[in-house]
Protein backbone atom coordinates (compact mmCIF):
# COMPACT_ATOMS: atom_id res chain seq x y z
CA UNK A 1 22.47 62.45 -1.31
CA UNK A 2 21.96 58.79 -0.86
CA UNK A 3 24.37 57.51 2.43
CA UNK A 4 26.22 54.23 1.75
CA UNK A 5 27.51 53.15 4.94
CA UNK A 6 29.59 50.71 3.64
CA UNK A 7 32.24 53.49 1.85
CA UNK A 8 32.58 54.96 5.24
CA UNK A 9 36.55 54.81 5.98
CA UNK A 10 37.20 53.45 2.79
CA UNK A 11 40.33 54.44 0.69
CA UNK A 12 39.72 56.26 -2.50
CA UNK A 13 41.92 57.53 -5.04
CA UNK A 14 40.25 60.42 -7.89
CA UNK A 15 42.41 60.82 -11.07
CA UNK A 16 41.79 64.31 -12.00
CA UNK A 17 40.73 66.05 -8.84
CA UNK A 18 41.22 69.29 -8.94
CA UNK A 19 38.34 70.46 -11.06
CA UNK A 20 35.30 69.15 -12.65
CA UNK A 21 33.47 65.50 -12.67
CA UNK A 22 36.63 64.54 -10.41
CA UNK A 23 36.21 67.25 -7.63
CA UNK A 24 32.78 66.40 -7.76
CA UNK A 25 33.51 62.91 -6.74
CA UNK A 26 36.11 63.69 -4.42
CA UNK A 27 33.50 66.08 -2.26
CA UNK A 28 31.15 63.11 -2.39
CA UNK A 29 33.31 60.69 -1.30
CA UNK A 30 34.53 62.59 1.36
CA UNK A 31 30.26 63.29 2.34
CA UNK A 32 30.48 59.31 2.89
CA UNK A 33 32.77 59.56 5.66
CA UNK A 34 35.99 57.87 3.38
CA UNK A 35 39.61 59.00 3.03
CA UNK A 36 40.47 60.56 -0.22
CA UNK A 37 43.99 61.30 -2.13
CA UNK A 38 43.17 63.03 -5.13
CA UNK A 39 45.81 63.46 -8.34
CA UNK A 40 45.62 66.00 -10.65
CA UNK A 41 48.51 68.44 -12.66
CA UNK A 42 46.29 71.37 -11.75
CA UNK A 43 46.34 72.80 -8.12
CA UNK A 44 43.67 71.83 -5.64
CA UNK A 45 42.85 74.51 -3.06
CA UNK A 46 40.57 71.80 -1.46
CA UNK A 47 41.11 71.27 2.71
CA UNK A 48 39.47 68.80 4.29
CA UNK A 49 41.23 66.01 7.06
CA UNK A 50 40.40 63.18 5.33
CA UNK A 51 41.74 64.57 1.85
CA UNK A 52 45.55 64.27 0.64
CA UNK A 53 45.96 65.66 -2.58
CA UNK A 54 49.32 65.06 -5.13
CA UNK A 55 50.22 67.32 -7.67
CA UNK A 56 51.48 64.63 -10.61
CA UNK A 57 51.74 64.58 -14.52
CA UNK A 58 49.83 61.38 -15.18
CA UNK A 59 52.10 61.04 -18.25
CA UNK A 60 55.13 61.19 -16.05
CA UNK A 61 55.03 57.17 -15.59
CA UNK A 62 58.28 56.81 -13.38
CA UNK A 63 56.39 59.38 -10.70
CA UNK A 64 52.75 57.68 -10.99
CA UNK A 65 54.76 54.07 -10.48
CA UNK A 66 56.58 55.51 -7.44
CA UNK A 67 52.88 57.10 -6.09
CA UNK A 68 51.36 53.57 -6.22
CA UNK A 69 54.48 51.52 -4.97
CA UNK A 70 53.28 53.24 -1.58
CA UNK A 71 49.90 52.99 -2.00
CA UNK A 72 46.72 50.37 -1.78
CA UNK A 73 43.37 51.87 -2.17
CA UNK A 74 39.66 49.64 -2.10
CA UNK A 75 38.50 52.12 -4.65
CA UNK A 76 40.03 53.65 -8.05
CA UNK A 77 38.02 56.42 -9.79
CA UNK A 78 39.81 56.87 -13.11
CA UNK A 79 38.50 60.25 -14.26
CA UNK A 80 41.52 62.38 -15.83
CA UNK A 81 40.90 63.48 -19.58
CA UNK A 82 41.75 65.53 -21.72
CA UNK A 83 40.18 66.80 -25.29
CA UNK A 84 41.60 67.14 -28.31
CA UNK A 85 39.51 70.27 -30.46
CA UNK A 86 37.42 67.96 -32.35
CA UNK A 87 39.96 67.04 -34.51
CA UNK A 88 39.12 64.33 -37.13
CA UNK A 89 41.94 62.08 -38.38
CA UNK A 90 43.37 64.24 -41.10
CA UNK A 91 43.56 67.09 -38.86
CA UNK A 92 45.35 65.33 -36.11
CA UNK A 93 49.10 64.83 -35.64
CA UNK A 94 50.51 61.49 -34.39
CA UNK A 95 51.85 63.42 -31.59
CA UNK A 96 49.30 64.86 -31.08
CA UNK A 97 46.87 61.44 -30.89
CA UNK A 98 49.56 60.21 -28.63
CA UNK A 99 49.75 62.63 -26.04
CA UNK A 100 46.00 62.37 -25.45
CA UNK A 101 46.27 58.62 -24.68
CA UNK A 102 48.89 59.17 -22.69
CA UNK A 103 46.78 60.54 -20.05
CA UNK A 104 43.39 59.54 -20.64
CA UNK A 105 44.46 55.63 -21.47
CA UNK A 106 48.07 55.14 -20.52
CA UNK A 107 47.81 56.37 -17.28
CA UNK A 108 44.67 54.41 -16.47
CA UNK A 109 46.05 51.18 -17.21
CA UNK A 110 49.15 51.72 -15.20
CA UNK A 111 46.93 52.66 -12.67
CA UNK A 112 44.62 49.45 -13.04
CA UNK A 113 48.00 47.10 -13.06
CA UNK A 114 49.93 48.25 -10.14
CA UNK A 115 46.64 47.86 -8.66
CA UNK A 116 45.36 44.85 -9.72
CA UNK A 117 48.54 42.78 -9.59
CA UNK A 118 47.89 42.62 -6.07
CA UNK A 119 45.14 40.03 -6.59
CA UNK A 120 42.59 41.85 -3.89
CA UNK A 121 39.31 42.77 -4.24
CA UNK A 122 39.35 46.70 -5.66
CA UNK A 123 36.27 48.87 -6.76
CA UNK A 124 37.17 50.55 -10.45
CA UNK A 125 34.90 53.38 -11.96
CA UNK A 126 36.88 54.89 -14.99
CA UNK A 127 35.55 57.86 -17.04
CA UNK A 128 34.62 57.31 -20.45
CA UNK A 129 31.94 59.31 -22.31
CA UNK A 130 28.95 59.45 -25.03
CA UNK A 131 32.09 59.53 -27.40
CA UNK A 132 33.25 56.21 -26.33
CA UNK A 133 30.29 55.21 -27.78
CA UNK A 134 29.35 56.72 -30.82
CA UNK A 135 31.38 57.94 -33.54
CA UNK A 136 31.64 62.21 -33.64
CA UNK A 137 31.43 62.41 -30.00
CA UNK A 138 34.58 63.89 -29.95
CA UNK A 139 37.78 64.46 -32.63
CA UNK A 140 39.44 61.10 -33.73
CA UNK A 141 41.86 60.82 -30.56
CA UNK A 142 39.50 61.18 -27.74
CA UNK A 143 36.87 59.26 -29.49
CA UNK A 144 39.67 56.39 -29.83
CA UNK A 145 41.00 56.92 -26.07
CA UNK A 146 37.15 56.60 -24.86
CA UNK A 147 36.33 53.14 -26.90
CA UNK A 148 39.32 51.84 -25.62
CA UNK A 149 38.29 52.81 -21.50
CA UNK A 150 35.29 50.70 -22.43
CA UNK A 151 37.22 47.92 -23.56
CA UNK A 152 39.91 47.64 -20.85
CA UNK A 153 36.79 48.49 -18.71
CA UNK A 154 35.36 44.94 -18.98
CA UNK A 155 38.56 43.03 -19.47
CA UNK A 156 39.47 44.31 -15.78
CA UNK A 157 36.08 42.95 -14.55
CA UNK A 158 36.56 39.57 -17.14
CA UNK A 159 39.87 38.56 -15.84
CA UNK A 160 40.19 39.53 -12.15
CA UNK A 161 36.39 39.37 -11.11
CA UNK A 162 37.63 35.97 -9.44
CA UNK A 163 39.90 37.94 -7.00
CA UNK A 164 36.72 40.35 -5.74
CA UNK A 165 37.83 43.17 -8.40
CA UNK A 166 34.65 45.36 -10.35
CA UNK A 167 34.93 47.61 -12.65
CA UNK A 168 32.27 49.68 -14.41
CA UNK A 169 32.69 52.60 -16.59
CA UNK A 170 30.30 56.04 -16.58
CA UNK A 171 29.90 57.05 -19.83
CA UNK A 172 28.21 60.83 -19.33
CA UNK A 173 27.79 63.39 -22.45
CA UNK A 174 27.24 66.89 -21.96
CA UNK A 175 28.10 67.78 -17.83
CA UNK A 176 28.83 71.25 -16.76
CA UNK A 177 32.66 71.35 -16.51
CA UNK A 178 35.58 73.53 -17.19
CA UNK A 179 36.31 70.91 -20.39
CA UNK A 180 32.65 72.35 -21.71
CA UNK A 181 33.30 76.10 -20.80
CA UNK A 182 33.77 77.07 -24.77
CA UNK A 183 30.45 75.56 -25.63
CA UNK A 184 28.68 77.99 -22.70
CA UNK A 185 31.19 80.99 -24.28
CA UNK A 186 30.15 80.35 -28.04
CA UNK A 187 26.43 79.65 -27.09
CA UNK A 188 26.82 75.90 -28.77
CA UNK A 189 25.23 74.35 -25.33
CA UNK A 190 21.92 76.00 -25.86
CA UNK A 191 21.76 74.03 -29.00
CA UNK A 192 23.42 70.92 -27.56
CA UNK A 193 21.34 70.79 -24.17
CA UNK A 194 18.05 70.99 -26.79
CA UNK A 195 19.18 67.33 -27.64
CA UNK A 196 18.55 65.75 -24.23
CA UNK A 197 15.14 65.25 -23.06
CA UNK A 198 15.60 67.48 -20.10
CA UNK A 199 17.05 70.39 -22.34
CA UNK A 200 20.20 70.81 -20.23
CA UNK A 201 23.61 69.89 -19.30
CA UNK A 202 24.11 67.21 -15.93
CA UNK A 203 25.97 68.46 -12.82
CA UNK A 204 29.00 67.08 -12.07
CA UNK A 205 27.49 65.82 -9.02
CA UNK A 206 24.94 63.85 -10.82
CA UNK A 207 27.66 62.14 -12.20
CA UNK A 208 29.07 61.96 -9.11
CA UNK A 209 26.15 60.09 -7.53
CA UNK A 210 26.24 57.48 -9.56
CA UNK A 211 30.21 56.83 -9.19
CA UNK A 212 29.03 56.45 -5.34
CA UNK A 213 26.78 53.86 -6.06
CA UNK A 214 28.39 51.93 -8.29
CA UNK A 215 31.67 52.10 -5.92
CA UNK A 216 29.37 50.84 -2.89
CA UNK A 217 27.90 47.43 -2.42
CA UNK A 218 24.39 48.56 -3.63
CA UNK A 219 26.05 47.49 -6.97
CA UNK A 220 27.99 44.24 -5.64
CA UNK A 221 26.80 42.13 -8.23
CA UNK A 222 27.62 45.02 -11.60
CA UNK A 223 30.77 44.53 -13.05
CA UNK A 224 32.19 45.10 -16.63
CA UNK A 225 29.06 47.87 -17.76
CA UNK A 226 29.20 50.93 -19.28
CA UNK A 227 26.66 53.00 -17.56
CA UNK A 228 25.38 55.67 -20.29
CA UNK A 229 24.52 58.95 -18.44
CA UNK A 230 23.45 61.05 -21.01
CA UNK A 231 19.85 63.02 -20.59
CA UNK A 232 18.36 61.03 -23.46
CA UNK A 233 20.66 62.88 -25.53
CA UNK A 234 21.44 58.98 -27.54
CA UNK A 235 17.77 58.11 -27.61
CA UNK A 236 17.25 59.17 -30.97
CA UNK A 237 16.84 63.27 -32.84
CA UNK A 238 13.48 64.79 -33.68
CA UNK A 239 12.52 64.64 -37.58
CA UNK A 240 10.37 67.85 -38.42
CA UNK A 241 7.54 66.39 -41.80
């Protein structure tokens, strides 16, 4: 792992800590020497003295508000998500599309405004994915909730670049997560992992490497991108003549 001395003793906050992408970026952080409060609705059995972990429903907005009215942080990983089965429009409830954005957008831009209404400089990396992207990366509502990361992605790093603020977004595709567990059950990654150019899923800490670096000042002068982590899997499909 790459050291960036310049994260040491910083203050980070991980949406969706407790398993996944997000613990994976929460154990890296916490390799660079910074202090780390992680937020997820699931449990985190994690101990470490420079780790404070809150249990909180991210679609509980008077409870988030309340977290950050007592809070300043020089880096924001947005990384909570949720899927929703693959569900294409037809298929999907308005509830249903609702609830997803809820946590996967909603909270994320209450996040980014208590935040950013400060007017000091702030490091964002938010979560989006291959879906946020493409079209059938995902049913209709996480598709929709990942397009949209990208877009409030760059409008953070348009309008309050002039106050020190970046924001980037990671946009990985297949990792190894709980979220991808029923591909590994039903044998689907096999298939899917054939479609990058390395023929398998990333680590979570892969993607976790990269949230370091584009948290540090290595990448000082990146703001508003959506970094596409994907194994080659967008490059393009083999045609058998």
């Amino acid at each position: 792992m790459t050291i960036y001395n310049d994260l040491k003793d910083k203050h980070v906050l991980v949406t969706g800590a407790a398993r996944g992408i997000g613990y994976a970026q929460v154990q890296s952080f916490l390799q660079q020497g910074a202090k780390v409060t992680g937020l997820d609705l699931q449990q985190s059995h994690l101990k470490h003295e420079n780790y404070t972990f809150v249990q909180i429903d991210l679609r509980d907005v008077t409870a988030l508000t309340e977290f950050l009215n007592q809070s300043t942080f020089d880096i924001v990983c947005n990384t909570a998500g949720i899927l929703d089965d693959f569900k294409n429009i037809a298929e999907t409830s308005y509830t249903e599309f609702t609830d997803l954005l809820k946590v996967n957008l909603d909270a994320m831009f209450i996040i980014t405004k208590q935040l950013v209404d400060k007017k000091q400089p702030i490091v964002f990396v938010n979560m989006s994915s291959y879906a946020g992207l493409f079209a059938s990366g995902g049913g209709v509502s996480y598709t929709t909730s990942k397009h949209a990361i990208n877009g409030l992605t760059k409008e953070i790093a348009f309008e309050y670049g002039k106050f020190g603020v970046r924001a980037n977004a990671i946009a990985p595709c297949l990792v190894k997560t709980e979220m991808a567990q029923a591909d590994f059950e039903t044998g689907l990654n096999v298939k899917l992992a054939q479609e990058t150019v390395f023929n398998r899923y990333a680590e979570p800490a892969e993607i976790a490497d990269l949230t370091l670096f584009l948290a540090s000042d290595s990448s000082k002068y990146i703001t508003g991108q959506i970094i596409n982590i994907d194994g080659g899997y967008s490059l393009g499909k083999s045609i058998e003549l």
